[in-house]
N, C-alpha and C. Protein backbone atom coordinates (compact mmCIF):
# COMPACT_ATOMS: atom_id res chain seq x y z
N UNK A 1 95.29 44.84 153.99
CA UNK A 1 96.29 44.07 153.27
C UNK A 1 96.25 42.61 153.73
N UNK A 2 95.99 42.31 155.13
CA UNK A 2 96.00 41.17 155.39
C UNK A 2 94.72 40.45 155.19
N UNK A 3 93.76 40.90 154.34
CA UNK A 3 92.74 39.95 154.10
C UNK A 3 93.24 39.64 152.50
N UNK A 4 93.42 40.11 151.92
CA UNK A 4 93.75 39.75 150.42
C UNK A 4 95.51 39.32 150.29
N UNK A 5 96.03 38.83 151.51
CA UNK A 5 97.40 38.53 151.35
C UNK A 5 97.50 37.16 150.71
N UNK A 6 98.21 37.18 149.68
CA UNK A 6 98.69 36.01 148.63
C UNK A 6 97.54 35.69 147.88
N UNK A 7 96.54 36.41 147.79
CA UNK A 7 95.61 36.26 146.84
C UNK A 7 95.70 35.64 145.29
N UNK A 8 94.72 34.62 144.93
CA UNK A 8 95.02 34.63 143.62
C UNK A 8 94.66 36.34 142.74
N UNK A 9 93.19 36.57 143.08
CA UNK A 9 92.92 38.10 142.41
C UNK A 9 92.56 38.92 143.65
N UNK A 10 92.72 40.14 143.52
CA UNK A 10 92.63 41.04 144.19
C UNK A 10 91.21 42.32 143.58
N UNK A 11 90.35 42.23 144.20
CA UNK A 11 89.48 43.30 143.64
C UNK A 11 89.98 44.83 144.56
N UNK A 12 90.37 45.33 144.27
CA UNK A 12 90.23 46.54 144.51
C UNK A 12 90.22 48.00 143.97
N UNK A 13 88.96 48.84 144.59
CA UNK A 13 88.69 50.18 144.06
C UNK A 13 89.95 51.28 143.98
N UNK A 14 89.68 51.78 142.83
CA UNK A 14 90.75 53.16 142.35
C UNK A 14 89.27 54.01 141.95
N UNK A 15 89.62 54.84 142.43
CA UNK A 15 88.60 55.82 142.24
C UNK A 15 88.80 57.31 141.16
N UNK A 16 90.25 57.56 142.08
CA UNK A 16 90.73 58.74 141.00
C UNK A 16 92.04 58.32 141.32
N UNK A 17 92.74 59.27 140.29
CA UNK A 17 93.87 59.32 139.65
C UNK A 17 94.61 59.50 140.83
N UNK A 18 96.01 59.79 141.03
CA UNK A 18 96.91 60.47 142.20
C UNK A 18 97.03 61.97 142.57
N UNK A 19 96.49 62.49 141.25
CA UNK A 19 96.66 64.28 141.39
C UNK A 19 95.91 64.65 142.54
N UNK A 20 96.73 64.90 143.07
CA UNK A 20 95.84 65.78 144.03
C UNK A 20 95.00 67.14 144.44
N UNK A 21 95.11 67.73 142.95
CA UNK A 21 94.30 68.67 142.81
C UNK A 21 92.51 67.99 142.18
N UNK A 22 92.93 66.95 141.75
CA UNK A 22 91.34 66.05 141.56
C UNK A 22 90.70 65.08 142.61
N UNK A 23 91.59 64.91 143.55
CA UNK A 23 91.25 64.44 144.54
C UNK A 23 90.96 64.21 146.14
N UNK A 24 89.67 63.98 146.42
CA UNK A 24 89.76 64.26 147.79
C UNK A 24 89.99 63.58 148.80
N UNK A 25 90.82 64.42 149.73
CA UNK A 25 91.50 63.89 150.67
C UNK A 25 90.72 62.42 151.14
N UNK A 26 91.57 61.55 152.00
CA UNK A 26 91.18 60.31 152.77
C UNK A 26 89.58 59.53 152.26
N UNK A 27 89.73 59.74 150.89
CA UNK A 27 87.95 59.11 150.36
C UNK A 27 88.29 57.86 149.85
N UNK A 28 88.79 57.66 148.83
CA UNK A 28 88.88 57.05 147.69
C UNK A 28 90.73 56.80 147.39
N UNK A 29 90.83 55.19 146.84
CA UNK A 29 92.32 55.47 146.35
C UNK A 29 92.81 55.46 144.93
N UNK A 30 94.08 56.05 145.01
CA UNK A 30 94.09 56.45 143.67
C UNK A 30 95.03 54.45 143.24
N UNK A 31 94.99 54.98 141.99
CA UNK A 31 95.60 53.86 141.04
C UNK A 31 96.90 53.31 141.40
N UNK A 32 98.32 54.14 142.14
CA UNK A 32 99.19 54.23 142.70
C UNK A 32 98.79 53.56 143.83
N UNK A 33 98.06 53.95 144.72
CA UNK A 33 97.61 53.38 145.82
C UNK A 33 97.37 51.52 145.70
N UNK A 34 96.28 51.34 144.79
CA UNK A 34 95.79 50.33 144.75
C UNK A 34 96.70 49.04 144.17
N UNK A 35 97.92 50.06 143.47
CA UNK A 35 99.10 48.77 142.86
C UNK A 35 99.88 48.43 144.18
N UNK A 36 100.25 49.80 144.84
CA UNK A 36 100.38 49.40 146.17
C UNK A 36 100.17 48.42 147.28
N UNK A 37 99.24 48.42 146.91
CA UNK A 37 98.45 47.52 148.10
C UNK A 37 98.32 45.92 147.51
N UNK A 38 98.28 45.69 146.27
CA UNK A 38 98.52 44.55 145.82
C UNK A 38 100.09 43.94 145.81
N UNK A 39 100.92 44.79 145.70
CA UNK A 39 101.97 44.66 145.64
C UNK A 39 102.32 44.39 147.42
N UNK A 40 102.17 44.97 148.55
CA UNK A 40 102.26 44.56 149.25
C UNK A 40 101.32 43.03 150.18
N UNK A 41 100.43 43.13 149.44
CA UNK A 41 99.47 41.61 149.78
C UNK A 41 100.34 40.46 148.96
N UNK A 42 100.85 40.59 148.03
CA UNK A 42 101.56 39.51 147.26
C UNK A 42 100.55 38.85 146.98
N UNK A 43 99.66 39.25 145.88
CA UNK A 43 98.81 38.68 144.99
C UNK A 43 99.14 38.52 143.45
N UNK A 44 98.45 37.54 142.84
CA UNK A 44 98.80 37.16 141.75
C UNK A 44 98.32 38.19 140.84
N UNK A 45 96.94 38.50 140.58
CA UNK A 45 96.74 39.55 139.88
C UNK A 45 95.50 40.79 140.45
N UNK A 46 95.94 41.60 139.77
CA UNK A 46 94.57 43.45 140.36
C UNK A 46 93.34 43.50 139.31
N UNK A 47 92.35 43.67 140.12
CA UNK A 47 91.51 43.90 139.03
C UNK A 47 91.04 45.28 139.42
N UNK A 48 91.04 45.95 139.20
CA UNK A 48 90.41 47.73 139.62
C UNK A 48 88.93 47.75 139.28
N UNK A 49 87.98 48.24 140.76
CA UNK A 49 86.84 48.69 140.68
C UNK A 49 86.46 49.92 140.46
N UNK A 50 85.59 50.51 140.63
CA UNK A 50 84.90 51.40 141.17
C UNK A 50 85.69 52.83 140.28
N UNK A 51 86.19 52.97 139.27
CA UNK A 51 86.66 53.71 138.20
C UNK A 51 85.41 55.03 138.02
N UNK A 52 85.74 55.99 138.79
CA UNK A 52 84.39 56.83 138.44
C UNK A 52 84.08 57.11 137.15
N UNK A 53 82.91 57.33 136.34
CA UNK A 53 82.89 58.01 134.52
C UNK A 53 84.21 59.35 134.56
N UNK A 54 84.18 60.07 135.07
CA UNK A 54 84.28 61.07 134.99
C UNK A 54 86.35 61.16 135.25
N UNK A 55 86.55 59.73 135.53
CA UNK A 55 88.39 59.38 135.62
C UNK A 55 88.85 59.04 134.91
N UNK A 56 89.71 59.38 134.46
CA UNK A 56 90.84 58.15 132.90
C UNK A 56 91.45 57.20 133.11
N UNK A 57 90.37 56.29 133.01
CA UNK A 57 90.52 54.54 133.33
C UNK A 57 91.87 54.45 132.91
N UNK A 58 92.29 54.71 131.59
CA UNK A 58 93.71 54.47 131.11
C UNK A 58 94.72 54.83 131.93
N UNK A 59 94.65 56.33 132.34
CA UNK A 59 95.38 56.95 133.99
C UNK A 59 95.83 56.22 134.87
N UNK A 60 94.36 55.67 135.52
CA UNK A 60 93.93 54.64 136.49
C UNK A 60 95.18 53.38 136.44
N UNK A 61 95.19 52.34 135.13
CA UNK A 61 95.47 51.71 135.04
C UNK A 61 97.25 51.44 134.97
N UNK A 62 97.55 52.44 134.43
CA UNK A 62 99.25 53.60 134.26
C UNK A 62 99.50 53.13 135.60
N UNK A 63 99.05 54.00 136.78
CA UNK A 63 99.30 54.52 137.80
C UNK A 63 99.48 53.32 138.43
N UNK A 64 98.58 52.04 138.49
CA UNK A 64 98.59 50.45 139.03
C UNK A 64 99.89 50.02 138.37
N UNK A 65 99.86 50.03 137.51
CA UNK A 65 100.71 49.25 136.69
C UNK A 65 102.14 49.80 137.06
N UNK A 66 102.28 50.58 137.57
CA UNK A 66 104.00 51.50 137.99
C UNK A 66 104.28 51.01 139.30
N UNK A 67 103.15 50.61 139.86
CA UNK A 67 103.43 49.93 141.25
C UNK A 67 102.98 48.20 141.84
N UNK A 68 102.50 47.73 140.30
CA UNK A 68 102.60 46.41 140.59
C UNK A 68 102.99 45.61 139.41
N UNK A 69 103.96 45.02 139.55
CA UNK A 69 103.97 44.02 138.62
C UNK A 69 103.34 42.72 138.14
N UNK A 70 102.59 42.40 138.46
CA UNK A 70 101.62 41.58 138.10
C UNK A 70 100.42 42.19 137.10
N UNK A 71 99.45 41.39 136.65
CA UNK A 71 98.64 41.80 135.78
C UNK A 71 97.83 42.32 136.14
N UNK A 72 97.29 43.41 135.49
CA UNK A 72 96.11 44.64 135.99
C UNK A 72 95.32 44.76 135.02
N UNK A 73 93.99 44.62 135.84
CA UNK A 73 92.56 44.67 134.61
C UNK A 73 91.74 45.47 135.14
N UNK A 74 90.90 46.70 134.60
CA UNK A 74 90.02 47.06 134.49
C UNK A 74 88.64 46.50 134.70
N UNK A 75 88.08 46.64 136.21
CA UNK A 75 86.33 45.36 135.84
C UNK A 75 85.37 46.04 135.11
N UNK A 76 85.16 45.61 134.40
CA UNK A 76 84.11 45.82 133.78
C UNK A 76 82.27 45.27 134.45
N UNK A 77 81.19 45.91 134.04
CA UNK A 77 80.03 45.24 134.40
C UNK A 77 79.51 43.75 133.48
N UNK A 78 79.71 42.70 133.96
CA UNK A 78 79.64 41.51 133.31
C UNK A 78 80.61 40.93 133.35
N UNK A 79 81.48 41.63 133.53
CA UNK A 79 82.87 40.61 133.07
C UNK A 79 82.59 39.52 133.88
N UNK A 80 83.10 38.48 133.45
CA UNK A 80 84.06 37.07 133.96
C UNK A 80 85.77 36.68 134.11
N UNK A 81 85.84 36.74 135.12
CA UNK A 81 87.71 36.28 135.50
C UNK A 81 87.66 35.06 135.45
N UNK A 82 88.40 34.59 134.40
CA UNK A 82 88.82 33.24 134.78
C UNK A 82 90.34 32.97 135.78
N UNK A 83 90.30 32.49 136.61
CA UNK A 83 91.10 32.15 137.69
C UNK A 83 92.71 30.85 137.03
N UNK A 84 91.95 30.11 136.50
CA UNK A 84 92.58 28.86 135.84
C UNK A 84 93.97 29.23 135.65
């Protein structure tokens, strides 16, 4: 938390969802997690990595979004953030 504190963007991985019947223990965080953690860095906005194929990005993004208020994006391969 204290490297991304007051961040303009925040990259960080959601891997799976919060269920914990899909997920394994201490690996990967879920979407809940990762709004979390932005929410406690006090950053401006989340961008979520590392979205496995096989997770519901939309899920993913739910689950961020319930625990941060700021804006939450999905990265895509290519994308560009504009910062401005």
């Amino acid at each position: 938390i204290d490297l991304a504190a007051d961040a303009d963007l925040f990259l960080c991985e959601a891997s799976w969802t919060h269920a914990p019947s899909e997920r394994p223990p201490d690996l990967h965080m879920s979407g809940i997690e990762a709004g979390e953690a932005a929410t406690k860095a006090n950053v401006r906005a989340l961008a979520i990595t590392h979205v496995a194929p096989w997770t519901d990005s939309a899920e993913i993004l739910a689950e961020a979004r319930s625990t941060f208020s700021g804006p939450v994006d999905l990265v895509r391969q290519g994308q560009v953030i504009d910062l401005a």
